[in-house]
Protein backbone atom coordinates (compact mmCIF):
# COMPACT_ATOMS: atom_id res chain seq x y z
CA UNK A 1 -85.47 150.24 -91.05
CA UNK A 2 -86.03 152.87 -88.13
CA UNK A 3 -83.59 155.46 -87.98
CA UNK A 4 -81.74 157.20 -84.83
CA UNK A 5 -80.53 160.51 -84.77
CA UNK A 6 -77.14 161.29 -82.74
CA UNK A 7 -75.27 164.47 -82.57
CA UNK A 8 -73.68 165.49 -85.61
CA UNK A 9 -75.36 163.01 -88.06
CA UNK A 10 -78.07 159.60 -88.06
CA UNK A 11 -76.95 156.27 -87.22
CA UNK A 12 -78.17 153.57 -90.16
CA UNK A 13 -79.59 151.52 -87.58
CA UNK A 14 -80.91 151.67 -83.49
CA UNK A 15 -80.46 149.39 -80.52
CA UNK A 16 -83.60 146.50 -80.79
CA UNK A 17 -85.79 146.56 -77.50
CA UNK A 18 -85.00 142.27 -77.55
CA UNK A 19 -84.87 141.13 -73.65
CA UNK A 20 -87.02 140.10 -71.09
CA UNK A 21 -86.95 140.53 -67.08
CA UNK A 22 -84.99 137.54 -67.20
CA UNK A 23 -82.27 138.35 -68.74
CA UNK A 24 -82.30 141.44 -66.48
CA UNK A 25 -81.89 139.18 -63.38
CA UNK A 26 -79.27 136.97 -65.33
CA UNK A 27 -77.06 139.59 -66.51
CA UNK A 28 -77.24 141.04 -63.07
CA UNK A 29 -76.13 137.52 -61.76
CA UNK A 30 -73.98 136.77 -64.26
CA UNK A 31 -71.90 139.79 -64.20
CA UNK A 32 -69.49 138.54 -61.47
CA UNK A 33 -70.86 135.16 -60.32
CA UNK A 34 -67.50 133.56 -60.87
CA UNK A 35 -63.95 134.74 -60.24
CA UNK A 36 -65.23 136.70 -57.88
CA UNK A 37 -67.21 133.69 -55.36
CA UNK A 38 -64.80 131.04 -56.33
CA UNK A 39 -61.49 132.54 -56.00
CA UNK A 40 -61.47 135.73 -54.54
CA UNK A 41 -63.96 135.25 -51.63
CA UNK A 42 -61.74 132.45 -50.40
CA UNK A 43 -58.13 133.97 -51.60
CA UNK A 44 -59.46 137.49 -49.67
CA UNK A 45 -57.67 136.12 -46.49
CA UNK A 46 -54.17 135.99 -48.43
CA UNK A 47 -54.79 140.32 -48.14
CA UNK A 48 -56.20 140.04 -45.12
CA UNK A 49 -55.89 137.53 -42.69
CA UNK A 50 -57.23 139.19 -39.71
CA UNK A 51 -60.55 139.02 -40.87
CA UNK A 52 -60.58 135.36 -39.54
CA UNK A 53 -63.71 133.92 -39.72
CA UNK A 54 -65.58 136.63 -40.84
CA UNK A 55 -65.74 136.35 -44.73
CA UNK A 56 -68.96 134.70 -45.37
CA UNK A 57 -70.99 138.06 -42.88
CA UNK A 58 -68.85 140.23 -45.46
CA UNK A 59 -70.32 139.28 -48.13
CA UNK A 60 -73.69 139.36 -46.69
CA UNK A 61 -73.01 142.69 -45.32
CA UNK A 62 -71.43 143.97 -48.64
CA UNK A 63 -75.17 142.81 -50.64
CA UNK A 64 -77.11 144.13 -47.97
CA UNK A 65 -75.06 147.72 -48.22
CA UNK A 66 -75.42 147.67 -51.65
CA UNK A 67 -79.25 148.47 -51.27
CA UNK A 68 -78.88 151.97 -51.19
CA UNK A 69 -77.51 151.70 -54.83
CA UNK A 70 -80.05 149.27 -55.76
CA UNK A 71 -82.80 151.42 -55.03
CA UNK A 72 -80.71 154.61 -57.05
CA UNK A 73 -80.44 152.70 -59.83
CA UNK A 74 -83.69 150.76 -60.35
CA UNK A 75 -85.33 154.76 -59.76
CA UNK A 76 -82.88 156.25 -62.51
CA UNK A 77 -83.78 153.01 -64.66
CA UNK A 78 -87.38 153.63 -64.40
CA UNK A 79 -87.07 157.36 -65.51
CA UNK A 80 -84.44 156.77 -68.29
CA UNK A 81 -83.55 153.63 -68.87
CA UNK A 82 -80.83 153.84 -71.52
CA UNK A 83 -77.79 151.91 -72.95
CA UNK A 84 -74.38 153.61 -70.74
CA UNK A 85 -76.60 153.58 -67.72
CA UNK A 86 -74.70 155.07 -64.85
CA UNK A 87 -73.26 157.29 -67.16
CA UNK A 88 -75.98 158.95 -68.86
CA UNK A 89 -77.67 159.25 -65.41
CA UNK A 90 -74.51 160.88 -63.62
CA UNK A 91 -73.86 163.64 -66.93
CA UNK A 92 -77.64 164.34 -67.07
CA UNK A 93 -77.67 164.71 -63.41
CA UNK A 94 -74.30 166.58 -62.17
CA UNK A 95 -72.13 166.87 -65.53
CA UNK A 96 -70.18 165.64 -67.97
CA UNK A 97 -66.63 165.81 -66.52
CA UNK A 98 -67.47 163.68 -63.49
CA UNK A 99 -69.76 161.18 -65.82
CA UNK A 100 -67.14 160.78 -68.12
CA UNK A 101 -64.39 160.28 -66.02
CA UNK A 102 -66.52 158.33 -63.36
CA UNK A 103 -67.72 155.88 -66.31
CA UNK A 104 -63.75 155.60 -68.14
CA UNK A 105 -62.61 154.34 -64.68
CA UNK A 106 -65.57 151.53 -64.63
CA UNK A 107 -64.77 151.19 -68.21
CA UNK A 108 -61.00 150.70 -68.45
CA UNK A 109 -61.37 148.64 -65.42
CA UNK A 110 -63.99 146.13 -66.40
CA UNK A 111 -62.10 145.84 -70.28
CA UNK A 112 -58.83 144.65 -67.88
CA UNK A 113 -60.97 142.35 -65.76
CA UNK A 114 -62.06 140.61 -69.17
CA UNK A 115 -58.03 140.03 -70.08
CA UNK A 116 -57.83 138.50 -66.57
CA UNK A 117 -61.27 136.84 -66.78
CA UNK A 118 -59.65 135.19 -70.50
CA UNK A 119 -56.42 134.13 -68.37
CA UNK A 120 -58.66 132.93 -65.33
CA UNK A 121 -60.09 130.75 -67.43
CA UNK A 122 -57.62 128.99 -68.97
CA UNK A 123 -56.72 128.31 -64.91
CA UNK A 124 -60.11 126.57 -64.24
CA UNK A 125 -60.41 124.63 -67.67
CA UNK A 126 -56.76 123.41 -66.84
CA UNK A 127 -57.94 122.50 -62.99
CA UNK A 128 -60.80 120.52 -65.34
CA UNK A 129 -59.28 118.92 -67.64
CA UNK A 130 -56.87 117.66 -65.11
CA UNK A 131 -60.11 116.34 -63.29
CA UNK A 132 -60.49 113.99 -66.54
CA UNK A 133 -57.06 112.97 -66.55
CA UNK A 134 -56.40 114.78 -69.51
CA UNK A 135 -53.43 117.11 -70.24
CA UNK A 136 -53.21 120.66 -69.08
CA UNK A 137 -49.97 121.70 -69.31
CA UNK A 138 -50.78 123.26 -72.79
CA UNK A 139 -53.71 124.77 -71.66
CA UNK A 140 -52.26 126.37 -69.04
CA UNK A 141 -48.50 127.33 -70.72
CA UNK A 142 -48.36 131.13 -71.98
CA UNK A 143 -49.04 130.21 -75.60
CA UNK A 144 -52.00 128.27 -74.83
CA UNK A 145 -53.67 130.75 -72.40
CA UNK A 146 -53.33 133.36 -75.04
CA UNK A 147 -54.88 131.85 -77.65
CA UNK A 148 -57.63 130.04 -75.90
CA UNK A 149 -58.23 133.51 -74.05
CA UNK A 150 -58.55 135.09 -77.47
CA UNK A 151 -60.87 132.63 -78.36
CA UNK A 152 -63.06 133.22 -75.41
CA UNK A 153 -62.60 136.99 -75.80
CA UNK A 154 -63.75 137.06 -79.61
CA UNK A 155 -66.36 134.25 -79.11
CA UNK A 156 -67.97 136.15 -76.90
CA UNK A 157 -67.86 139.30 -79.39
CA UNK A 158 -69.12 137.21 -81.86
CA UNK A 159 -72.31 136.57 -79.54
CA UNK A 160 -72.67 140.14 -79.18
CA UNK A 161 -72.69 140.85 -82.91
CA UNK A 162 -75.43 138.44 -83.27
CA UNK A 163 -77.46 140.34 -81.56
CA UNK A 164 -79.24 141.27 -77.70
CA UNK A 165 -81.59 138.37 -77.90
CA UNK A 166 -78.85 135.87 -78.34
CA UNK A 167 -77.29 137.31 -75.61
CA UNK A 168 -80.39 137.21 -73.50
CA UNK A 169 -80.97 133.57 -74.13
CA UNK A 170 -77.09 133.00 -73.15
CA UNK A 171 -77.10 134.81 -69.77
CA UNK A 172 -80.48 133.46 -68.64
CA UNK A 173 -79.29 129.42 -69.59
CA UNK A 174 -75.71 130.31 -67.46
CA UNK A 175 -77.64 131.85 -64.63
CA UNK A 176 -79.40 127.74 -64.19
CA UNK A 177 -75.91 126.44 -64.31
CA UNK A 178 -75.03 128.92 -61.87
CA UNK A 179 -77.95 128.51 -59.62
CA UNK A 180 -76.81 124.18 -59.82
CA UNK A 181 -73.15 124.53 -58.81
CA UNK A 182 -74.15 127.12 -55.80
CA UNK A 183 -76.15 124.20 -54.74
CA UNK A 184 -73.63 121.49 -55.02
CA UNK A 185 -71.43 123.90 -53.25
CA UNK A 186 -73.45 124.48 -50.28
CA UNK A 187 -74.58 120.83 -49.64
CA UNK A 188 -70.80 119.26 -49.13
CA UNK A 189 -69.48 122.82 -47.88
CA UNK A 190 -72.57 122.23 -45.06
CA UNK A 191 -72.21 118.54 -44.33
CA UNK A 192 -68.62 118.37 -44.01
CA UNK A 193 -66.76 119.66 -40.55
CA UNK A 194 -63.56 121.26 -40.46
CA UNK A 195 -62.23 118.54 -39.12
CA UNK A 196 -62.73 116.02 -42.01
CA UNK A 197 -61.44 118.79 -44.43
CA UNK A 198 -58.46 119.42 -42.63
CA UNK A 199 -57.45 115.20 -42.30
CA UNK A 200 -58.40 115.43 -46.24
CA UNK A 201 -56.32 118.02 -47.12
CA UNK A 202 -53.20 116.74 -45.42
CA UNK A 203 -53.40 113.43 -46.81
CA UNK A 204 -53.62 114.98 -50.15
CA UNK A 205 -50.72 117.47 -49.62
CA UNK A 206 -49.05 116.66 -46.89
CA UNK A 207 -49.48 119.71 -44.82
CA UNK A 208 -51.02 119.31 -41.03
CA UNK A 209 -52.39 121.89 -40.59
CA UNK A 210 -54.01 122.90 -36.98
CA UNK A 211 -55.27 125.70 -35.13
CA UNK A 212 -53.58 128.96 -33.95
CA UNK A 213 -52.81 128.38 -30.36
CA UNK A 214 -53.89 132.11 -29.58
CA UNK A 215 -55.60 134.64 -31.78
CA UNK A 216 -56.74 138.17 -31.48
CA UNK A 217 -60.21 139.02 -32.06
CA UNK A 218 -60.94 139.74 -36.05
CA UNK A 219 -60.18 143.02 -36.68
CA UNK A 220 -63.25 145.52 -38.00
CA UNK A 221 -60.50 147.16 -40.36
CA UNK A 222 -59.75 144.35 -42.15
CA UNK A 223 -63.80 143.16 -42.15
CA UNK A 224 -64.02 146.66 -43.53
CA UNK A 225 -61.35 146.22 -46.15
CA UNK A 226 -62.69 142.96 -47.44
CA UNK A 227 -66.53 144.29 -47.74
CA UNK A 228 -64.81 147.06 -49.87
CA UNK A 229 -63.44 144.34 -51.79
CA UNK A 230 -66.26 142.24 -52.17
CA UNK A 231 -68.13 145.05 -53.59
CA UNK A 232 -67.03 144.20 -57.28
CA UNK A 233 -68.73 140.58 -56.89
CA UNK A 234 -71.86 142.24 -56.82
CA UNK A 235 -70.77 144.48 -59.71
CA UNK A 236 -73.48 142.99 -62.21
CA UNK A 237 -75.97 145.43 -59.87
CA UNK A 238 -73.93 147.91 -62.29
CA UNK A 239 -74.64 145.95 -65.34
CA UNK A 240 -78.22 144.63 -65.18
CA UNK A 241 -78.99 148.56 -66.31
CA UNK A 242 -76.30 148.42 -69.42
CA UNK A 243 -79.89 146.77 -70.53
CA UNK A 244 -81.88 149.64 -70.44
CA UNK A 245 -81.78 150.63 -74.24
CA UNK A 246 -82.24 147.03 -75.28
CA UNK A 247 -84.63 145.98 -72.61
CA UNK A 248 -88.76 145.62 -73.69
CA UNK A 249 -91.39 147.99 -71.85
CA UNK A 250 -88.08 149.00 -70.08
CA UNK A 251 -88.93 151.98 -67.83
CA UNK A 252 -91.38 149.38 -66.30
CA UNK A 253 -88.82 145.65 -66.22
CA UNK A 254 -85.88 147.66 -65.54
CA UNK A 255 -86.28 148.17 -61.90
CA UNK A 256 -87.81 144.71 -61.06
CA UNK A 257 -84.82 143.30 -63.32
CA UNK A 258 -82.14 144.88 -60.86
CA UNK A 259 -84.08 144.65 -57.20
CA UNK A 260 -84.37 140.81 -58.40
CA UNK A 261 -80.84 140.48 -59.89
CA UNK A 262 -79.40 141.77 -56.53
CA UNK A 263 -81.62 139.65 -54.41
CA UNK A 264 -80.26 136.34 -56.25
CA UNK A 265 -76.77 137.44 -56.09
CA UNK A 266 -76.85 137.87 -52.39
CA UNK A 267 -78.46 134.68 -51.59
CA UNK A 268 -76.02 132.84 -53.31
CA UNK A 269 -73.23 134.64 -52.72
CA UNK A 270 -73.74 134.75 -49.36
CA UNK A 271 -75.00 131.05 -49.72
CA UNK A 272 -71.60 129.58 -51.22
CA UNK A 273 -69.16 131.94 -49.14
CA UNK A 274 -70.89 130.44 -45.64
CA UNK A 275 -70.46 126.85 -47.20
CA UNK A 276 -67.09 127.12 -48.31
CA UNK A 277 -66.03 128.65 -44.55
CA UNK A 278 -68.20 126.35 -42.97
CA UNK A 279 -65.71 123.12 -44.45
CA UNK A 280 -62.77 125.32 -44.55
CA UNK A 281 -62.25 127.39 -41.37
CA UNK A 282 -60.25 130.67 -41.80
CA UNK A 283 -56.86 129.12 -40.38
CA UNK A 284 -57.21 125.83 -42.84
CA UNK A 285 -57.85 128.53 -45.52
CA UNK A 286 -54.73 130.61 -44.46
CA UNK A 287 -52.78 127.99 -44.00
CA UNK A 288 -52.93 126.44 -47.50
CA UNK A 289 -52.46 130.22 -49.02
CA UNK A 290 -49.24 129.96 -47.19
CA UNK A 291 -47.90 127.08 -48.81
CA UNK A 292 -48.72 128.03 -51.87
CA UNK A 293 -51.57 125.31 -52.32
CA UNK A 294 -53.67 127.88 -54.09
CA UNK A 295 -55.18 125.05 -55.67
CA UNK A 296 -57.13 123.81 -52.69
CA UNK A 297 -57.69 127.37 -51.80
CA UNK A 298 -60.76 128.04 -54.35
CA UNK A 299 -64.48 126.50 -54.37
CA UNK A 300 -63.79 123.82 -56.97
CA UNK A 301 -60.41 123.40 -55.13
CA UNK A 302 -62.41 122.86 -51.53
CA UNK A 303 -65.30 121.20 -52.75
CA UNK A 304 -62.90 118.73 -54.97
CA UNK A 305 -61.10 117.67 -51.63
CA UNK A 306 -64.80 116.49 -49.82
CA UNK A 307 -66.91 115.07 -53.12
CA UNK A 308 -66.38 112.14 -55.12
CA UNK A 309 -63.84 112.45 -58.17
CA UNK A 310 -65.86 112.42 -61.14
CA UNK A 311 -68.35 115.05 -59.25
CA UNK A 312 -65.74 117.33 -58.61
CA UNK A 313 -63.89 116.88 -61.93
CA UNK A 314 -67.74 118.21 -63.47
CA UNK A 315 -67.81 121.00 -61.04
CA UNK A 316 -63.87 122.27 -62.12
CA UNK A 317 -65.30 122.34 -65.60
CA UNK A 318 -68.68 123.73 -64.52
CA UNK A 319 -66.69 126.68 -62.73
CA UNK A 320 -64.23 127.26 -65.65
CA UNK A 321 -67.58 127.57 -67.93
CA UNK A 322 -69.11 129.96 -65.31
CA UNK A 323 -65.73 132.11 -65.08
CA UNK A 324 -65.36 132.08 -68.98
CA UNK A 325 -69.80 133.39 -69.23
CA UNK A 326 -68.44 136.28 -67.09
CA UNK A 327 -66.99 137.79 -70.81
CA UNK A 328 -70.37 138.07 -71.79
CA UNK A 329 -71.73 140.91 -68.96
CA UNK A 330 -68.61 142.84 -68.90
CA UNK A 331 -68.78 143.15 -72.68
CA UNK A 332 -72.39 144.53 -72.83
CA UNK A 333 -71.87 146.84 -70.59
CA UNK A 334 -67.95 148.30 -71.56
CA UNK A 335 -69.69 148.24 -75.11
CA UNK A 336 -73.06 150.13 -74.36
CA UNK A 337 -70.67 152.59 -72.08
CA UNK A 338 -68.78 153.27 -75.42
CA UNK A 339 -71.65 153.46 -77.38
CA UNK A 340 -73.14 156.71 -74.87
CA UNK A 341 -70.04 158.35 -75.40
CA UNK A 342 -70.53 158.03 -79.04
CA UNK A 343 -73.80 159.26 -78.67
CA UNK A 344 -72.57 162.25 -76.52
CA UNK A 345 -70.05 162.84 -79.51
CA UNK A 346 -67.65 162.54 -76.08
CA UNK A 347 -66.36 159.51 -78.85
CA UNK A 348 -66.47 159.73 -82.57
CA UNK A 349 -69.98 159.37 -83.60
CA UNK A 350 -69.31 155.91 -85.34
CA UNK A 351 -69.26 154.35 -82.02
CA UNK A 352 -73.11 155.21 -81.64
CA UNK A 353 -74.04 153.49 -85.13
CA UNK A 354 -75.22 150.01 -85.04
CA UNK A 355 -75.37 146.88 -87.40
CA UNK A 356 -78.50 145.48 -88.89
CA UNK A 357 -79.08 143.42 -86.33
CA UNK A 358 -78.96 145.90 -83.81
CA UNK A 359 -75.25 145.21 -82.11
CA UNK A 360 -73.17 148.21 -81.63
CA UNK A 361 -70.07 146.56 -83.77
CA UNK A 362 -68.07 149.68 -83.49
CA UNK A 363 -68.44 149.81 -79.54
CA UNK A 364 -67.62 146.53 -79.30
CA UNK A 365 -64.95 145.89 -81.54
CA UNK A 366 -62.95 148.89 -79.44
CA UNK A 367 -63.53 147.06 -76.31
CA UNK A 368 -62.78 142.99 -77.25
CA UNK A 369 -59.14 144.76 -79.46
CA UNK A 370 -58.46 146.50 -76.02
CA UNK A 371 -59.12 143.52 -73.66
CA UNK A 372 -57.21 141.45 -75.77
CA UNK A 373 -54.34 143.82 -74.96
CA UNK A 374 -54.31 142.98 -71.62
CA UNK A 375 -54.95 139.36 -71.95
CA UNK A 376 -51.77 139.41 -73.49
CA UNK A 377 -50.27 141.41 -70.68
CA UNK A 378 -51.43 139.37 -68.21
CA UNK A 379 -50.01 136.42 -69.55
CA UNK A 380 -46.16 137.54 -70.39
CA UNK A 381 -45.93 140.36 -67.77
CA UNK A 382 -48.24 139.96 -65.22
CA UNK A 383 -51.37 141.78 -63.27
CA UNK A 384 -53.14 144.33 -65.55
CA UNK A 385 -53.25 147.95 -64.86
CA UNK A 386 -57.00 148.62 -64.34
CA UNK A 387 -57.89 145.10 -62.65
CA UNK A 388 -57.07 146.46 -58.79
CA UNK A 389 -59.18 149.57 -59.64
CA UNK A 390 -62.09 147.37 -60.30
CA UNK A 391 -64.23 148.44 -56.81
CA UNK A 392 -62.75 151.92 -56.71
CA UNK A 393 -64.13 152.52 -59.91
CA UNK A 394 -67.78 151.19 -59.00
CA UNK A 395 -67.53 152.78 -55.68
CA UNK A 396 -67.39 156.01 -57.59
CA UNK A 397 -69.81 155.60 -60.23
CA UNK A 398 -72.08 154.49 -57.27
CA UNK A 399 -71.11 157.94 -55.62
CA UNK A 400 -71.45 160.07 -58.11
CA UNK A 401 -75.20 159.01 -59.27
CA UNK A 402 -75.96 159.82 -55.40
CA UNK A 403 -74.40 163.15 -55.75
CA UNK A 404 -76.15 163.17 -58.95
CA UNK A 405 -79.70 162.12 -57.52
CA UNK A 406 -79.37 164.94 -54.79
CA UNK A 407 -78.64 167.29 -57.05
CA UNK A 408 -81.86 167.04 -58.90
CA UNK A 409 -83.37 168.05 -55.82
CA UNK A 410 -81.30 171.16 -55.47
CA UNK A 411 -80.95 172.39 -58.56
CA UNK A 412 -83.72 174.36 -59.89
CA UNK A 413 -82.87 173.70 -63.67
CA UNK A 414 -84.30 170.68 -63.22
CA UNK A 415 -87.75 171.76 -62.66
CA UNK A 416 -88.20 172.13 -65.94
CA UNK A 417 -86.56 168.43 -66.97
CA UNK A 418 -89.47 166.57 -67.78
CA UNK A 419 -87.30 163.29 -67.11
CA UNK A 420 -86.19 164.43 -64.15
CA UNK A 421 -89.54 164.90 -61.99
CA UNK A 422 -90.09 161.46 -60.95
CA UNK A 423 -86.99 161.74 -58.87
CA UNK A 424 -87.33 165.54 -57.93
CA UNK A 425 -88.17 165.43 -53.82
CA UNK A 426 -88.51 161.77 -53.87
CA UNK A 427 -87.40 161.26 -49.59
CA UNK A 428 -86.98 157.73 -50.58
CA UNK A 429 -83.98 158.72 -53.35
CA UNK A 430 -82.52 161.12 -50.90
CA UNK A 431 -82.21 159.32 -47.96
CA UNK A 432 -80.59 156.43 -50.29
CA UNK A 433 -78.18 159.44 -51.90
CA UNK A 434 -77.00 160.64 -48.33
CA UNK A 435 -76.53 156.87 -47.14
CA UNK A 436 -74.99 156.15 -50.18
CA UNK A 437 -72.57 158.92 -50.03
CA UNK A 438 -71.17 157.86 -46.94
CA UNK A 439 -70.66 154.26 -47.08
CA UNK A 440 -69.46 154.80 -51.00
CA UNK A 441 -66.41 157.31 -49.04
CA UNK A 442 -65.97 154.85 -45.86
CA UNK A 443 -64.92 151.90 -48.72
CA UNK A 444 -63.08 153.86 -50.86
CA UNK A 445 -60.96 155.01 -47.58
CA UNK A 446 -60.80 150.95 -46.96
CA UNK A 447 -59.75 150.22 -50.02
CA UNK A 448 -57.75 152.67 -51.74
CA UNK A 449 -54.58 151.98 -50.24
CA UNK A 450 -53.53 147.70 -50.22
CA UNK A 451 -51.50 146.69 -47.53
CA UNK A 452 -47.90 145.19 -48.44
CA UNK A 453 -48.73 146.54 -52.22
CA UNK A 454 -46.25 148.32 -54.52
CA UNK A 455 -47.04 151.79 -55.96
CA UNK A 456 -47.86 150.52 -59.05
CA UNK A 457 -50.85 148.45 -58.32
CA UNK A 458 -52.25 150.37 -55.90
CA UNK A 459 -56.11 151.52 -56.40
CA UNK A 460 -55.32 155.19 -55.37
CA UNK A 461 -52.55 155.45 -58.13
CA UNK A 462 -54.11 153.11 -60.68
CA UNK A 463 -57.47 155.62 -60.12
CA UNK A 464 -55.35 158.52 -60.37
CA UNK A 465 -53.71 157.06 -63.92
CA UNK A 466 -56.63 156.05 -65.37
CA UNK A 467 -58.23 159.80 -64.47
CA UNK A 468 -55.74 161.46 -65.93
CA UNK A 469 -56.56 159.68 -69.07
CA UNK A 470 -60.11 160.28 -69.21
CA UNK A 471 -59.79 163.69 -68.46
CA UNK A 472 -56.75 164.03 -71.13
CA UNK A 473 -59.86 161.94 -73.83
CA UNK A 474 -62.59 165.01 -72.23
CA UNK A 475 -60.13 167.89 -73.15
CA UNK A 476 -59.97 166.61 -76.80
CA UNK A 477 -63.64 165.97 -77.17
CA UNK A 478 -64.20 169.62 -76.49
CA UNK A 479 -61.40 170.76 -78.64
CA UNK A 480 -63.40 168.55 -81.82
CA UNK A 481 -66.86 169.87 -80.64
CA UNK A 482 -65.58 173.40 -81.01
CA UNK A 483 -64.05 172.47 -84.42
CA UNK A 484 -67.29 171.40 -85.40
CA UNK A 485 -69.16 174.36 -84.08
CA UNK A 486 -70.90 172.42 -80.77
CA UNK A 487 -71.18 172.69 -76.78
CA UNK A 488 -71.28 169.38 -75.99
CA UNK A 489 -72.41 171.04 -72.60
CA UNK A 490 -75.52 172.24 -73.93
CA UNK A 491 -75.82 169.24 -76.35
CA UNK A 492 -76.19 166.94 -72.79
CA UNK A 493 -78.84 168.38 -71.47
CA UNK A 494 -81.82 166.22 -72.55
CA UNK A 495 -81.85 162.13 -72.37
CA UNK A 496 -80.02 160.60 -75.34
CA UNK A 497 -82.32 159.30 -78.15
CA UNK A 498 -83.44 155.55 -77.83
């Protein structure tokens, strides 16, 4: 069995080159087709209202900004495509402080989505099983959304430990269920009219609901504000690359993998989003958030007012199996981020070693114990710290490999990076680094401060937490380098080992 060196000591075992460019584009896809489209592209007007009837051109807007960082990050994949991705990249590039704390932020915020992903879940297999007049009431009590979260949480591990290839052939069979229920979507979102919804609705709740009598024109803050939201549904652009040490002929698959990934996501995205608003004009939509019909306020919930009952029963417990596959994504890539710091000796190095089948067990297990955690927060207290943080976070990664990707230009130590010279003058990377740079700081402005939004779950102080903490976790990784005689500095100069 091949053998892979890390700092301080060999791993037994190595990542296995086991996926395909389709399990690039599915993982990409996968990554946050599901909360994110059927809950919080509708339940975005809740936040902001004034946005109107501009939510579907947000989310085309949002993809179609996110091209800048598609192009970084299928160049950076190209030249070193490695598990950890965006962090390797942003230490090799600028330096380990701003990787490590840029990459703990997208880290600890990704392992909370995945307790609130668990608890979603349990919410949209309820919706389902209520769709086949079955009960749901222990589904969706405390006790039996933590243990059927857990379940989710340490099924999905278990795929993981299986190995990369089961998880290939996972993603890429979700990503044609995905691809069916965007379809069902966006044929009764586009044949029904607002009108029909709106009779529907109030003879199944009771509520009449009817337009504003006078409005002001949507307001471009709150458009702003909602792209900056919006930018974590196209989050698996930040996960395809988690692939890179796992992907075959990767330097070449890599970058098709993400361009293709993003493409798909922002079709349907874009493609459900103008469907749903189509049906369920902005006022309808803010109307039922309201009255606390939540229910009727997601895309099962809309599309299970206008189709027949037994179709939209199937759809609730399509969604709540396309909400639960979201596990899978965020626990490749919180797991491959672990297992780069353990490379970096920025972790223990047991977190680099891997199982005979290739699965970083170590990284893993660290990541399904803490999401756990705050499944179990989420269900007895309440929103988990690290969940509003979620676009901050890749807002900053998405910065800092821009800062990182000029730097490579003006730094003359990279001359002599043999890695590096494929991105060294490239106009096309530094035009995307300067455009990145400013619309990464025009969202984070947007979004760092929530209207109406106590202290505590506010992005800026949530960011500000979880900074402290990785920068706390940096301070003692130097103290045990120097204990063991190392700079991990100097150590993180060259790319990892594959």
């Amino acid at each position: 069995m091949e053998r892979v060196a890390v700092a301080g000591g060999d791993a037994p075992f190595r990542l296995r080159r086991a996926v395909g460019l389709a399990a690039i584009v599915a993982s990409a896809v996968a990554g946050e087709y599901g909360a994110g489209i059927n809950f919080v592209a509708v339940q975005s007007l809740g936040v902001y209202p004034e946005v109107h009837d501009l939510v579907p051109l947000a989310m085309f807007v949002t993809g179609l900004l996110l091209i800048t960082k598609v192009h970084l990050f299928a160049r950076f994949s190209a030249v070193m495509p490695r598990a950890g991705s965006a962090y390797v990249w942003i230490v090799r590039s600028l330096n380990l402080p701003a990787g490590f704390i840029a990459s703990f932020l997208w880290w600890i915020s990704v392992t909370a989505a995945m307790g609130f992903i668990a608890f979603a879940f349990t919410t949209f297999l309820g919706q389902a099983l209520s769709g086949f007049g079955l009960p749901a009431a222990a589904v969706t009590a405390p006790f039996g959304r933590l243990v059927i979260g857990l379940a989710a949480i340490w099924a999905i591990y278990a795929l993981h430990a299986s190995g990369v290839a089961h998880y290939g052939r996972f993603v890429v069979a979700l990503l044609g269920l995905i691809v069916l229920t965007a379809l069902v979507i966006a044929v009764y979102g586009f044949t029904a009219t607002p009108d029909r919804f709106a009779a529907l609705v109030a003879a199944r709740t009771g509520l009449h609901l009817v337009p504003p009598a006078s409005t002001q024109p949507a307001s471009f803050a709150a458009f702003v504000s909602v792209c900056s939201l919006f930018v974590f549904a196209y989050g698996g652009v930040s996960a395809a690359p988690a692939l890179g040490g796992e992907a075959k002929e990767a330097s070449r698959i890599m970058p098709r993998g993400i361009v293709l990934g993003w493409l798909v996501a922002l079709v349907l995205y874009t493609l459900v989003a103008a469907a749903l608003f189509h049906a369920a004009p902005w006022w309808v939509v803010v109307g039922l958030i309201h009255s606390k019909q939540t229910g009727f306020a997601t895309a099962p919930g809309l599309v299970g007012v206008l189709a027949p009952h037994w179709l939209a029963a199937l759809l609730n417990l399509a969604v709540a199996v396309i909400v639960g596959k979201t596990l899978g994504p965020q626990l490749l890539t919180t797991s491959r981020i672990v297992f780069a710091w353990g490379q970096d000796r920025v972790l223990p190095a047991c977190f680099a070693s891997t199982s005979a089948r290739g699965a970083p067990v170590a990284a893993l297990l660290l990541t399904s114990v803490l999401a756990s955690l705050f499944l179990v927060q989420t269900v007895f207290v309440g929103w988990a710290l690290g969940v509003v943080i979620r676009s901050v976070s890749l807002l900053i990664v998405w910065l800092f490999v821009a800062l990182g990707a000029l730097n490579l230009s003006r730094n003359p130590r990279f001359a002599q990076q043999n890695w590096a010279r494929g991105l060294i003058g490239d106009k096309g990377v530094i035009a995307a680094s300067l455009a990145s740079i400013v619309i990464t700081l025009a969202l984070i402005y947007a979004v760092a401060v929530l209207p109406k939004t106590p202290l505590l779950f506010q992005p800026l102080f949530q960011t500000l937490v979880a900074s402290v903490v990785a920068v706390l976790l940096l301070v003692r990784a130097h103290r045990a380098a120097a204990a063991r005689g190392e700079n991990l500095h100097l150590a993180l100069l060259e790319p990892p080992l594959e």
